[in-house]
C-alpha atoms as a PDB file:
ATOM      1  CA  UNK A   1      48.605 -35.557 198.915  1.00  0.00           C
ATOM      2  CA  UNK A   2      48.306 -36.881 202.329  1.00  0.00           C
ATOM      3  CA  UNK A   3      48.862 -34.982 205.522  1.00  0.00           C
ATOM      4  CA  UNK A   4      49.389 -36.994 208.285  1.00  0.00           C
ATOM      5  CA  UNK A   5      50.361 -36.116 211.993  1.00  0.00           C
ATOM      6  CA  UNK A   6      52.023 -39.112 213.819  1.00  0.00           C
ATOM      7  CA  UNK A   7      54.703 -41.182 213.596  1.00  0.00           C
ATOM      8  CA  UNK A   8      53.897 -44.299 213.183  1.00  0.00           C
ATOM      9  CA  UNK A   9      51.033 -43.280 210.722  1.00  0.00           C
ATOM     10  CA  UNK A  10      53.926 -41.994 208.538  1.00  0.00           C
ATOM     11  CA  UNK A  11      55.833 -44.894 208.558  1.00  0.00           C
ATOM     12  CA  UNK A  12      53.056 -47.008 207.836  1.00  0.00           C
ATOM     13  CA  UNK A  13      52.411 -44.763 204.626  1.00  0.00           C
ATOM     14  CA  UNK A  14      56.091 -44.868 203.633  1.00  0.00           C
ATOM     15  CA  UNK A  15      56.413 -49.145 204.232  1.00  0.00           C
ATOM     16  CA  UNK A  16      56.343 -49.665 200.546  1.00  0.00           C
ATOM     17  CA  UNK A  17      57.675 -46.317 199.260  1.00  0.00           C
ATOM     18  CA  UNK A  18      60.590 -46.048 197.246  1.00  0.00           C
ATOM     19  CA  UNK A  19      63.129 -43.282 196.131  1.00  0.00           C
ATOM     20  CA  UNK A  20      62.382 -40.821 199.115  1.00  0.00           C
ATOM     21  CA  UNK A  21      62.846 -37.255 199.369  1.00  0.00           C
ATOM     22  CA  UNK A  22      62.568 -35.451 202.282  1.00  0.00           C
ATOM     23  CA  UNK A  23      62.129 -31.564 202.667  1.00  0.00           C
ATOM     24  CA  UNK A  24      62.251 -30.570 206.328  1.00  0.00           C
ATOM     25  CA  UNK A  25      61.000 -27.093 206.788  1.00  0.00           C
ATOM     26  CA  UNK A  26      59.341 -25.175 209.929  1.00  0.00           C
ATOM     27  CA  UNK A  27      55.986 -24.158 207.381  1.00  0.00           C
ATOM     28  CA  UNK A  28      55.036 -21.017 207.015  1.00  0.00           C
ATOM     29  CA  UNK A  29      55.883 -21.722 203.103  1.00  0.00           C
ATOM     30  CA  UNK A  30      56.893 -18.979 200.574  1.00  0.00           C
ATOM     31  CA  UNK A  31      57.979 -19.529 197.088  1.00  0.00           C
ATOM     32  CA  UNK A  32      61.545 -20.112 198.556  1.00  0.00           C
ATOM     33  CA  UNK A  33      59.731 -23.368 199.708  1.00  0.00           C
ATOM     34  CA  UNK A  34      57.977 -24.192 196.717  1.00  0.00           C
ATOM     35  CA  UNK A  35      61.382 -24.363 194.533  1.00  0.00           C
ATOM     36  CA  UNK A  36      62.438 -26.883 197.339  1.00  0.00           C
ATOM     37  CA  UNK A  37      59.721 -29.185 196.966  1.00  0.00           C
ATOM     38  CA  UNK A  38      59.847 -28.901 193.234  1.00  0.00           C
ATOM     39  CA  UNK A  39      63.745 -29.673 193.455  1.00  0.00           C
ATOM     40  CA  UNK A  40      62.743 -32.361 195.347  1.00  0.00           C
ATOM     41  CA  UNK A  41      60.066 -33.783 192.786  1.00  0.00           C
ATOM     42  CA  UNK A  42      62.906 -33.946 190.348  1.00  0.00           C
ATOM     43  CA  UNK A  43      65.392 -36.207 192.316  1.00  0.00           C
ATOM     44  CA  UNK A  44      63.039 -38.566 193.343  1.00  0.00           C
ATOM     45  CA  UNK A  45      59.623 -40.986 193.278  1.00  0.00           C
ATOM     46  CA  UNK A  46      58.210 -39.712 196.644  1.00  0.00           C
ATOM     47  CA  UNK A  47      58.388 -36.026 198.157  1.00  0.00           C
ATOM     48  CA  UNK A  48      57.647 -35.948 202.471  1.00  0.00           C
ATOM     49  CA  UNK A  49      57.428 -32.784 203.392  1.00  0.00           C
ATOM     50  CA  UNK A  50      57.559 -31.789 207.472  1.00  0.00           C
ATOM     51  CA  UNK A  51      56.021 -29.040 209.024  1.00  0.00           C
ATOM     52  CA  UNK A  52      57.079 -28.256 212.298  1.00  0.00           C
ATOM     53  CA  UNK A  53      58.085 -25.472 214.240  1.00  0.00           C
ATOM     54  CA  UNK A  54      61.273 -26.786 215.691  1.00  0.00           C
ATOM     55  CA  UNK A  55      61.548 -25.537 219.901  1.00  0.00           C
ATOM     56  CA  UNK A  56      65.749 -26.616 220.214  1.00  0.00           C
ATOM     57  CA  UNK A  57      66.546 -24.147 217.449  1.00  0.00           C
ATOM     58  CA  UNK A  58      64.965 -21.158 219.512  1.00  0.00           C
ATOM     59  CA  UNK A  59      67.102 -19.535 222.251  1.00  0.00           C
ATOM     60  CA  UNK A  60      65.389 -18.325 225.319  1.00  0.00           C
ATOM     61  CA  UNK A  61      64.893 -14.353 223.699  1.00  0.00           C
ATOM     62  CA  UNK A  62      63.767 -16.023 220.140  1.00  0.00           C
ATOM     63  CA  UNK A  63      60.545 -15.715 218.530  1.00  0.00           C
ATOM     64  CA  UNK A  64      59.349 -19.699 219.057  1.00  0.00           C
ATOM     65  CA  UNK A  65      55.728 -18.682 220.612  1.00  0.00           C
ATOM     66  CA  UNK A  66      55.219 -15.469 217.954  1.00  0.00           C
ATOM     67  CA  UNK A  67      56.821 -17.910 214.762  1.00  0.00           C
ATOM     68  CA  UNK A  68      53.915 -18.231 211.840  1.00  0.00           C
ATOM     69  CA  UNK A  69      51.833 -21.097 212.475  1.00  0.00           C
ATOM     70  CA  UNK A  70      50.175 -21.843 208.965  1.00  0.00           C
ATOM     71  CA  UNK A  71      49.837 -25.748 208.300  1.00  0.00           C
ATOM     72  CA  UNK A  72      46.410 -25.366 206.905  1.00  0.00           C
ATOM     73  CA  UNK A  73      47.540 -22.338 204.213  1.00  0.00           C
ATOM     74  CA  UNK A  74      51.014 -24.297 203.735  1.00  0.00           C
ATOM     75  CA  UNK A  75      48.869 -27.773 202.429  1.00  0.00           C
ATOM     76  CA  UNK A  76      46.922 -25.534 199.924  1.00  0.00           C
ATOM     77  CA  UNK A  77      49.704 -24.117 198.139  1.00  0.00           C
ATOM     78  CA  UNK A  78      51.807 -27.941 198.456  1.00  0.00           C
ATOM     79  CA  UNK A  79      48.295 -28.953 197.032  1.00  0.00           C
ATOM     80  CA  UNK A  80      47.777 -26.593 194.226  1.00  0.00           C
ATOM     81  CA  UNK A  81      51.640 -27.062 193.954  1.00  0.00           C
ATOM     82  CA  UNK A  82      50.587 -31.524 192.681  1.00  0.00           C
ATOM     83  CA  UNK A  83      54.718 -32.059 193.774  1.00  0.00           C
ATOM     84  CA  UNK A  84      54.342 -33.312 197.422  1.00  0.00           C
ATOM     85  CA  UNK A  85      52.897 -36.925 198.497  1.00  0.00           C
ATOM     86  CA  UNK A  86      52.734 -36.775 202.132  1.00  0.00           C
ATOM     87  CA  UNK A  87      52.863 -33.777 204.257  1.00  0.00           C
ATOM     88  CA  UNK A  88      54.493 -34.619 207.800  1.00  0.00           C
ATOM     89  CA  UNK A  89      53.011 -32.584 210.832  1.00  0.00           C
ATOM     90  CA  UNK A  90      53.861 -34.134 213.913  1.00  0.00           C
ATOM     91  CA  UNK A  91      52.743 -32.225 217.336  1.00  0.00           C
ATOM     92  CA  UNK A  92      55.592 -31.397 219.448  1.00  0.00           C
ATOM     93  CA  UNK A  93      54.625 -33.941 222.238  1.00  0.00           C
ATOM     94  CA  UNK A  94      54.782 -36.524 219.200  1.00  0.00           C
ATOM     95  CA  UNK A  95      58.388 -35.453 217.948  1.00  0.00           C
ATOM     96  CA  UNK A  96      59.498 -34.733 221.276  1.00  0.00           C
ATOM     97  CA  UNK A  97      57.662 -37.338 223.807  1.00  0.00           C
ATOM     98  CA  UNK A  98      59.562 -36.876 226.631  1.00  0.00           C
ATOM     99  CA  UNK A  99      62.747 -34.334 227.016  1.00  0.00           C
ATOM    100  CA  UNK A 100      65.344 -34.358 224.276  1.00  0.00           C
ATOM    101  CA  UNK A 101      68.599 -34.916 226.135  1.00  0.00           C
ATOM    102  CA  UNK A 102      70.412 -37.084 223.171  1.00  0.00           C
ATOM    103  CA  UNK A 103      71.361 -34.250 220.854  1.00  0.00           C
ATOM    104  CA  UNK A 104      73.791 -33.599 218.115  1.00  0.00           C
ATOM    105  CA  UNK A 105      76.481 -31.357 218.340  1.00  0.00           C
ATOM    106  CA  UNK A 106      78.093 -30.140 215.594  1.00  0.00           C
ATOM    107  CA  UNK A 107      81.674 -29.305 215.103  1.00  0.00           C
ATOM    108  CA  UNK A 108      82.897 -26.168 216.891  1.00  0.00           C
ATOM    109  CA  UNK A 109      84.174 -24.560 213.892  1.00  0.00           C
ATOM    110  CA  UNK A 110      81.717 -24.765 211.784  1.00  0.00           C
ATOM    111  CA  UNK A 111      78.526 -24.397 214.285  1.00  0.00           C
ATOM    112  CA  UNK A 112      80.227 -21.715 216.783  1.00  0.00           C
ATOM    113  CA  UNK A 113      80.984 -19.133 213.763  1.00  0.00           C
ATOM    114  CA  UNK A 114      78.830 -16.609 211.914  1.00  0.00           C
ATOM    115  CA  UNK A 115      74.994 -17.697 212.705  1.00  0.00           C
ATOM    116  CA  UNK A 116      76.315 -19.912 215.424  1.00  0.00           C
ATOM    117  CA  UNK A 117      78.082 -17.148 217.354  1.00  0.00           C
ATOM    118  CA  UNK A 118      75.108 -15.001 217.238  1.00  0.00           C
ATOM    119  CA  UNK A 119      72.808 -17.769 218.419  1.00  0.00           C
ATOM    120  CA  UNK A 120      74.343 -20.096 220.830  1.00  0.00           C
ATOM    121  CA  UNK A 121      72.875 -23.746 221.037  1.00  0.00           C
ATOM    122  CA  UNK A 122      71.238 -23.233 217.468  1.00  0.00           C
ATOM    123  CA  UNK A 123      72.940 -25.556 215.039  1.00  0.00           C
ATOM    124  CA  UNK A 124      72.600 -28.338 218.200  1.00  0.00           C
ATOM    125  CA  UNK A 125      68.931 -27.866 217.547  1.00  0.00           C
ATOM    126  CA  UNK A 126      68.766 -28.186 214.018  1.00  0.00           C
ATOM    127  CA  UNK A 127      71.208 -30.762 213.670  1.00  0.00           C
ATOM    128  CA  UNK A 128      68.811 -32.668 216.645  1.00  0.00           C
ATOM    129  CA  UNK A 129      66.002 -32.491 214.396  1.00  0.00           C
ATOM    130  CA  UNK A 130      66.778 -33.036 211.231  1.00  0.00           C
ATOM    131  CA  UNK A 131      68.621 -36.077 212.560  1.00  0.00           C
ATOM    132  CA  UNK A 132      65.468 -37.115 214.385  1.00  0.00           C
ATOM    133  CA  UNK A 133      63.380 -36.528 210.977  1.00  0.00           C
ATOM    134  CA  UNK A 134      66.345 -38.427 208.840  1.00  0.00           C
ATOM    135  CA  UNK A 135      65.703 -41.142 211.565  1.00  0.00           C
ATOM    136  CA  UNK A 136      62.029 -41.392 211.235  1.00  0.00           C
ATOM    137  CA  UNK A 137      61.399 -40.810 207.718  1.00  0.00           C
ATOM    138  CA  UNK A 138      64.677 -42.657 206.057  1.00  0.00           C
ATOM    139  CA  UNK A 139      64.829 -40.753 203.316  1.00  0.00           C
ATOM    140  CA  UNK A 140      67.150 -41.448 199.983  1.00  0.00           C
ATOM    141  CA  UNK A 141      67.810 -37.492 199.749  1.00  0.00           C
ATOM    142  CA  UNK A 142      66.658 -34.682 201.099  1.00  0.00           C
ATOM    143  CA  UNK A 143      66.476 -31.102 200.241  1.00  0.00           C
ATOM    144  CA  UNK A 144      67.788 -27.738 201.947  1.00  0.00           C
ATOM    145  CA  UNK A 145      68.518 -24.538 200.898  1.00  0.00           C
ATOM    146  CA  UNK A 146      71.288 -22.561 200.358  1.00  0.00           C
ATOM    147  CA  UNK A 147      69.090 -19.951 202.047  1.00  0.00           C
ATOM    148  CA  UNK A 148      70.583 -20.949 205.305  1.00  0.00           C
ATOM    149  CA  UNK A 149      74.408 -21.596 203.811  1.00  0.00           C
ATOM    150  CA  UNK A 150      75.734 -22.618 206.986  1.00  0.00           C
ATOM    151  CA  UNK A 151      73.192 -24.906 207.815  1.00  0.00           C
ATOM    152  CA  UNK A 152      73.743 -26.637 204.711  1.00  0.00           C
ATOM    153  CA  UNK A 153      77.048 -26.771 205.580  1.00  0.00           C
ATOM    154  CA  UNK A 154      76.488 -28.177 209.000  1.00  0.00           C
ATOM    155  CA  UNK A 155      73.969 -30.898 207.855  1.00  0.00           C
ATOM    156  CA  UNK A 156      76.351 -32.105 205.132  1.00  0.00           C
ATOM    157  CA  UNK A 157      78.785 -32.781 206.989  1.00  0.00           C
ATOM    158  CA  UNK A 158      76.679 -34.596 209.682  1.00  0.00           C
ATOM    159  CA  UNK A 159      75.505 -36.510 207.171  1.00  0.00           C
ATOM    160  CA  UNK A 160      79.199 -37.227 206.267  1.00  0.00           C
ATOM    161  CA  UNK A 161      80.728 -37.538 209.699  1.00  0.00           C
ATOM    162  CA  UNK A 162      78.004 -39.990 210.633  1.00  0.00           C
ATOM    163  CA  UNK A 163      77.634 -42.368 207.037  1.00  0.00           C
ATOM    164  CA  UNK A 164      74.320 -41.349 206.423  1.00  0.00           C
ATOM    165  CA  UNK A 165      73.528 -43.211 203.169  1.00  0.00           C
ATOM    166  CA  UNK A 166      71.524 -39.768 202.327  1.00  0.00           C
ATOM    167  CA  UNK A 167      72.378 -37.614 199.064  1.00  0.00           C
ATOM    168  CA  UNK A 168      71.897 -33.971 200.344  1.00  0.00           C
ATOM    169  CA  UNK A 169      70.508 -31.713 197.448  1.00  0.00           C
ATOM    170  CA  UNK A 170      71.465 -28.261 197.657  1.00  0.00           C
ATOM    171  CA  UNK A 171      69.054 -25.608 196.386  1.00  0.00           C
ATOM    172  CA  UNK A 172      69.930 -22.305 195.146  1.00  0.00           C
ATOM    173  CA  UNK A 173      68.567 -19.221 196.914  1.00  0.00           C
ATOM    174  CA  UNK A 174      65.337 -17.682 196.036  1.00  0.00           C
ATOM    175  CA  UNK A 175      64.511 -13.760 195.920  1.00  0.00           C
ATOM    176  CA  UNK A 176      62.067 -11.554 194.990  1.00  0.00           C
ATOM    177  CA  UNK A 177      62.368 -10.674 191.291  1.00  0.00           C
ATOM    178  CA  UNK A 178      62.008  -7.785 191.073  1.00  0.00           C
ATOM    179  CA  UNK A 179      63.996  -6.200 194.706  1.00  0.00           C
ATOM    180  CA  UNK A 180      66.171  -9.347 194.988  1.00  0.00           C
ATOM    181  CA  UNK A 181      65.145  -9.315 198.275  1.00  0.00           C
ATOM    182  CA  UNK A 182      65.698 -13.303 199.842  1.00  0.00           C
ATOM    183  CA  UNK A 183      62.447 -14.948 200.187  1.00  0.00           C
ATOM    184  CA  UNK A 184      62.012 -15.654 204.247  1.00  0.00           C
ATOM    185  CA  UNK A 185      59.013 -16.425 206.687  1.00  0.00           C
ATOM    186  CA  UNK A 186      60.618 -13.709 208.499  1.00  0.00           C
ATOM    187  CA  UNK A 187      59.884 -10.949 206.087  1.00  0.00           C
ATOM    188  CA  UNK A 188      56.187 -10.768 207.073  1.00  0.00           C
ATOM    189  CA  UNK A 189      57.332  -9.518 210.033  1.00  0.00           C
ATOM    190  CA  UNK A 190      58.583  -6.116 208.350  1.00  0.00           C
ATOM    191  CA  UNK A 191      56.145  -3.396 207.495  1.00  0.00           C
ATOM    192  CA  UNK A 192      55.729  -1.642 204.289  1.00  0.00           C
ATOM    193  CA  UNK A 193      58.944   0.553 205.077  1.00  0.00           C
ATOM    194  CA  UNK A 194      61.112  -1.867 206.899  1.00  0.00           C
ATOM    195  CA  UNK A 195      60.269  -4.135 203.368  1.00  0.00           C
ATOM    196  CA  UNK A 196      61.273  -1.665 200.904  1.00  0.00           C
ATOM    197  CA  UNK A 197      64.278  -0.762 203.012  1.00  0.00           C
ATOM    198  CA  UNK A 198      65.225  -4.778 203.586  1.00  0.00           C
ATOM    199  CA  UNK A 199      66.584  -4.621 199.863  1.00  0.00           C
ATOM    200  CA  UNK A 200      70.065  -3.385 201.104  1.00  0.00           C
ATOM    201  CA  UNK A 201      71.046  -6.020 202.891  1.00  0.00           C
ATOM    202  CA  UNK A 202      71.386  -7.960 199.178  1.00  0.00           C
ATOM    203  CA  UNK A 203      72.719  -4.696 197.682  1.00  0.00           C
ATOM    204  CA  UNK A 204      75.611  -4.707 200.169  1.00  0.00           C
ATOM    205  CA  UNK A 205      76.820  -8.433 199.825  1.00  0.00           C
ATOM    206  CA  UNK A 206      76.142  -8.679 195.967  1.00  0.00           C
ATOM    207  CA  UNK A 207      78.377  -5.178 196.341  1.00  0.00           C
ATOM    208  CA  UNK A 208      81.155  -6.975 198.315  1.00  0.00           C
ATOM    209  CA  UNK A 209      80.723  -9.955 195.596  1.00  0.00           C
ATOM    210  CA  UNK A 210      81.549  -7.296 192.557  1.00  0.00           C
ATOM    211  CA  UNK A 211      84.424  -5.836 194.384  1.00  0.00           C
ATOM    212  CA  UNK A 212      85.891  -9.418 194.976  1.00  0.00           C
ATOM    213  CA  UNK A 213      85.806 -10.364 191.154  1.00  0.00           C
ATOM    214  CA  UNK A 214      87.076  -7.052 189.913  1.00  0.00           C
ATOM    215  CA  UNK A 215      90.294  -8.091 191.775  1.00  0.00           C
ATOM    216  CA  UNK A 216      90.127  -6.297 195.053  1.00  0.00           C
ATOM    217  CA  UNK A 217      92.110  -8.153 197.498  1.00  0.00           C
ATOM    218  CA  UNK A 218      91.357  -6.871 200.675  1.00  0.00           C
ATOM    219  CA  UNK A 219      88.776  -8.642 202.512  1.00  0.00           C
ATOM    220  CA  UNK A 220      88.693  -7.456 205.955  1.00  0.00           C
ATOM    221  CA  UNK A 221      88.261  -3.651 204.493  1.00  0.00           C
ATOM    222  CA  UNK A 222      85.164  -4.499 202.474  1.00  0.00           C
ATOM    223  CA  UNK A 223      83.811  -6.126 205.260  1.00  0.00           C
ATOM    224  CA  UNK A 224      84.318  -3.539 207.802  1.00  0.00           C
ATOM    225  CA  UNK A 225      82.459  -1.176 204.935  1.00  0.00           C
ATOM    226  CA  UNK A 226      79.976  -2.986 204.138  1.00  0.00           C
ATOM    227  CA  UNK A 227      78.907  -2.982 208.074  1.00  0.00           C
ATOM    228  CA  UNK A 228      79.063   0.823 208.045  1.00  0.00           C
ATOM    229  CA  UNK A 229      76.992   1.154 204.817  1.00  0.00           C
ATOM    230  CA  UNK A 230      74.513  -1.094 206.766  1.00  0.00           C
ATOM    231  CA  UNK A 231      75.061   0.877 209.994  1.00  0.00           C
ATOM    232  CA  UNK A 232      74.289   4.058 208.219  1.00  0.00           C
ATOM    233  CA  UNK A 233      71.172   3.223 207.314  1.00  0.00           C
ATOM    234  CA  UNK A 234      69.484   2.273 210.131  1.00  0.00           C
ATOM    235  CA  UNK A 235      70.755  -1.485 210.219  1.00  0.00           C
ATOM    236  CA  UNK A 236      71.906  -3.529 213.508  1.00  0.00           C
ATOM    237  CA  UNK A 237      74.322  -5.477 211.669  1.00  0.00           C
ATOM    238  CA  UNK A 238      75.384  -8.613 213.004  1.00  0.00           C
ATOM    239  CA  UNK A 239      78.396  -9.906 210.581  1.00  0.00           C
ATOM    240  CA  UNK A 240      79.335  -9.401 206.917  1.00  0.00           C
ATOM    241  CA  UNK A 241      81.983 -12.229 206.219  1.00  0.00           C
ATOM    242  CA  UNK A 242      83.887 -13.150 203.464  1.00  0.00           C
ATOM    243  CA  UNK A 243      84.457 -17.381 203.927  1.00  0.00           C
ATOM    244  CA  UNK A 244      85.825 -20.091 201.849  1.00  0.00           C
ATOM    245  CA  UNK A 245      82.842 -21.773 200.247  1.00  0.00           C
ATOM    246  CA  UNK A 246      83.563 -25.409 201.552  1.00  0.00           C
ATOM    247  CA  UNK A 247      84.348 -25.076 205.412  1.00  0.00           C
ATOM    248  CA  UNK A 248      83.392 -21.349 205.963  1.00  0.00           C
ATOM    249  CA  UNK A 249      86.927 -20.772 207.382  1.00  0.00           C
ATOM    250  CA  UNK A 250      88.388 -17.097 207.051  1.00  0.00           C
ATOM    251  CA  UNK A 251      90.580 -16.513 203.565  1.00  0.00           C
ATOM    252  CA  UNK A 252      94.452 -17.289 203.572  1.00  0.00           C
ATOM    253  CA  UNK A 253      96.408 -15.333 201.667  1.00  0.00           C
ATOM    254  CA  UNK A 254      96.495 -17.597 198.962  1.00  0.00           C
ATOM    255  CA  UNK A 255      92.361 -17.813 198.457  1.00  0.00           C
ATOM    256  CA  UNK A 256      92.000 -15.121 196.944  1.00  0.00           C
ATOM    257  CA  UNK A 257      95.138 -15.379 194.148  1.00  0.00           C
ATOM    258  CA  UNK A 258      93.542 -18.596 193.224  1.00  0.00           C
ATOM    259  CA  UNK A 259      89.723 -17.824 193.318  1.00  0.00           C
ATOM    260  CA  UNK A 260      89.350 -20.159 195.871  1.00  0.00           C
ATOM    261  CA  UNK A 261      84.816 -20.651 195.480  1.00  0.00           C
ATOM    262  CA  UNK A 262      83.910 -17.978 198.280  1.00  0.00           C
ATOM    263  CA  UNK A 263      80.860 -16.977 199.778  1.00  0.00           C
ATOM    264  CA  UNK A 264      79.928 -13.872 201.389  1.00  0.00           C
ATOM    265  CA  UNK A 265      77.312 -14.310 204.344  1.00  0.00           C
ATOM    266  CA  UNK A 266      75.587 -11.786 206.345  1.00  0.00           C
ATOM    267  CA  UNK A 267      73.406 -10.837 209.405  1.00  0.00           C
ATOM    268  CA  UNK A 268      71.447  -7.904 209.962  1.00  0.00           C
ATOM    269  CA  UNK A 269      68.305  -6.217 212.037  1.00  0.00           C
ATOM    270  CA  UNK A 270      65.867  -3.954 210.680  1.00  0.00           C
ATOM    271  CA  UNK A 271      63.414  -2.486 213.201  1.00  0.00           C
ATOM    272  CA  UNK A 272      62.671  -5.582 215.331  1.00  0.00           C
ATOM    273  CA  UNK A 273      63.348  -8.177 212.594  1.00  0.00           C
ATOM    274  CA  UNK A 274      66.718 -10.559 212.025  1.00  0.00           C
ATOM    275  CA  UNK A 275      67.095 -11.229 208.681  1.00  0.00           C
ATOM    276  CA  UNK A 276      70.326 -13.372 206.477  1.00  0.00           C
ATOM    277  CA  UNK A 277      71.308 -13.390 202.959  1.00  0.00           C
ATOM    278  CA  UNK A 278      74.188 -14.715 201.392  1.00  0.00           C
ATOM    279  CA  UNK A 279      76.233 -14.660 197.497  1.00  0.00           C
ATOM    280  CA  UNK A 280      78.400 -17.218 195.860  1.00  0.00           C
ATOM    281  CA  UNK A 281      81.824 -15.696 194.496  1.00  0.00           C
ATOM    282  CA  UNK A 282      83.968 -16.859 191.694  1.00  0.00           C
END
């Protein structure tokens, strides 16, 4: 595996590469990570893995100065992991030599919803980047995680809108066995109570999930409950939404009489700490 920290030193590894698959993440990797980069090993002949702590996708009261910065821990486990061939680590002056005023922007009702309404500006950044890293590293396929659901979303359709002769390979989410707690960089911010209490927030949507398939019909109320359940115990909930799977548009009447795919996504603080989860329906 070859970590490398520039540009042009990347493209000069990749000349006379074939079959590329690109996982973009900001490091600090977990085993969410891992399953990405093994995904990744399976679809294709060469795995590029970036590291780097993305400024755009940080609004002005976000942790981008306090994010985990852990490239030398993140190359031992991609190491021990044998999957990954080149490990991409640009500095920020390198990814972003001057000011970034050409940026993407996403379609207002897909980007301006859910995470998007919460955190103005952020899907412009991430859209920006991965753009900028699709750009750089030409990749056949990349990776990304259903994790972040509307992201996926967001970049799939980018990749649409604009041509992009990129297959985009969706990853299921990954939790802790044994809580079901989503793996996230995030969660080493919570301390030993905040952690054991951070289970709920999958108890409640994988609750709202049950309720849909055993034929309750009324959306809005198991939302609205769902944020009082959260609310009750100590939670700062954001949004617990019930959206069609494949434009993350509110139900019609009709979605739910013909078990239109669904997803149920949600946002939520504990203590100081922003966490999302998400669960597939029908």
């Amino acid at each position: 595996m070859k970590v490398v920290h520039t540009i042009k030193d990347l493209q000069a590894e990749l000349a006379d590469k074939k079959n590329i698959v690109l996982v973009p993440t900001m490091g600090n990797l977990h085993d969410g990570h891992l399953q990405l980069m093994k995904t990744a090993g399976a679809h294709g002949d060469t795995v590029v893995a970036s590291v780097f702590v993305n400024r755009l996708q940080f609004g002005p009261n976000e942790d981008f100065d306090q994010y985990p910065r852990t490239l030398e821990e993140d190359c031992a486990k991609l190491e021990a992991q044998g999957v990954v061939d080149i490990v991409f680590a640009p500095s920020e002056k390198d990814m972003y030599p001057e000011p970034q005023v050409f940026t993407v922007q996403p379609d207002p009702k897909l980007a301006d919803i859910l995470e998007g309404f919460y955190r103005p500006g952020f899907f412009t950044g991430v859209a920006t980047v991965v753009m900028k890293l699709f750009s750089i590293v030409r990749p056949n396929k990349a990776a990304f995680g259903k994790k972040d659901y509307q992201q996926l979303r967001i970049i799939q359709k980018m990749v649409e809108q604009f041509g992009m002769p990129i297959e985009i390979i969706p990853v299921e989410l990954q939790r802790n066995q044994q809580t079901g707690l989503a793996l996230s960089s995030r969660n080493r911010y919570l301390n030993d109570k905040e952690l054991e209490e951070a289970t709920l927030l999958y108890r409640t949507v994988k609750g709202v999930k049950e309720a849909l398939e055993a034929g309750s019909s009324d959306a809005d109320a198991l939302e609205e409950k769902a944020m009082e359940t959260l609310r009750q115990n100590g939670w700062q909930p954001d949004y617990v939404a019930v959206v069609r799977r494949k434009d993350l548009l509110a139900l019609t009447k009709d979605d739910l009489l013909t078990r239109e795919p669904l997803v149920v996504l949600a946002a939520a603080k504990i203590g100081t700490t922003r966490l999302i989860d998400n669960i597939e329906v029908f």
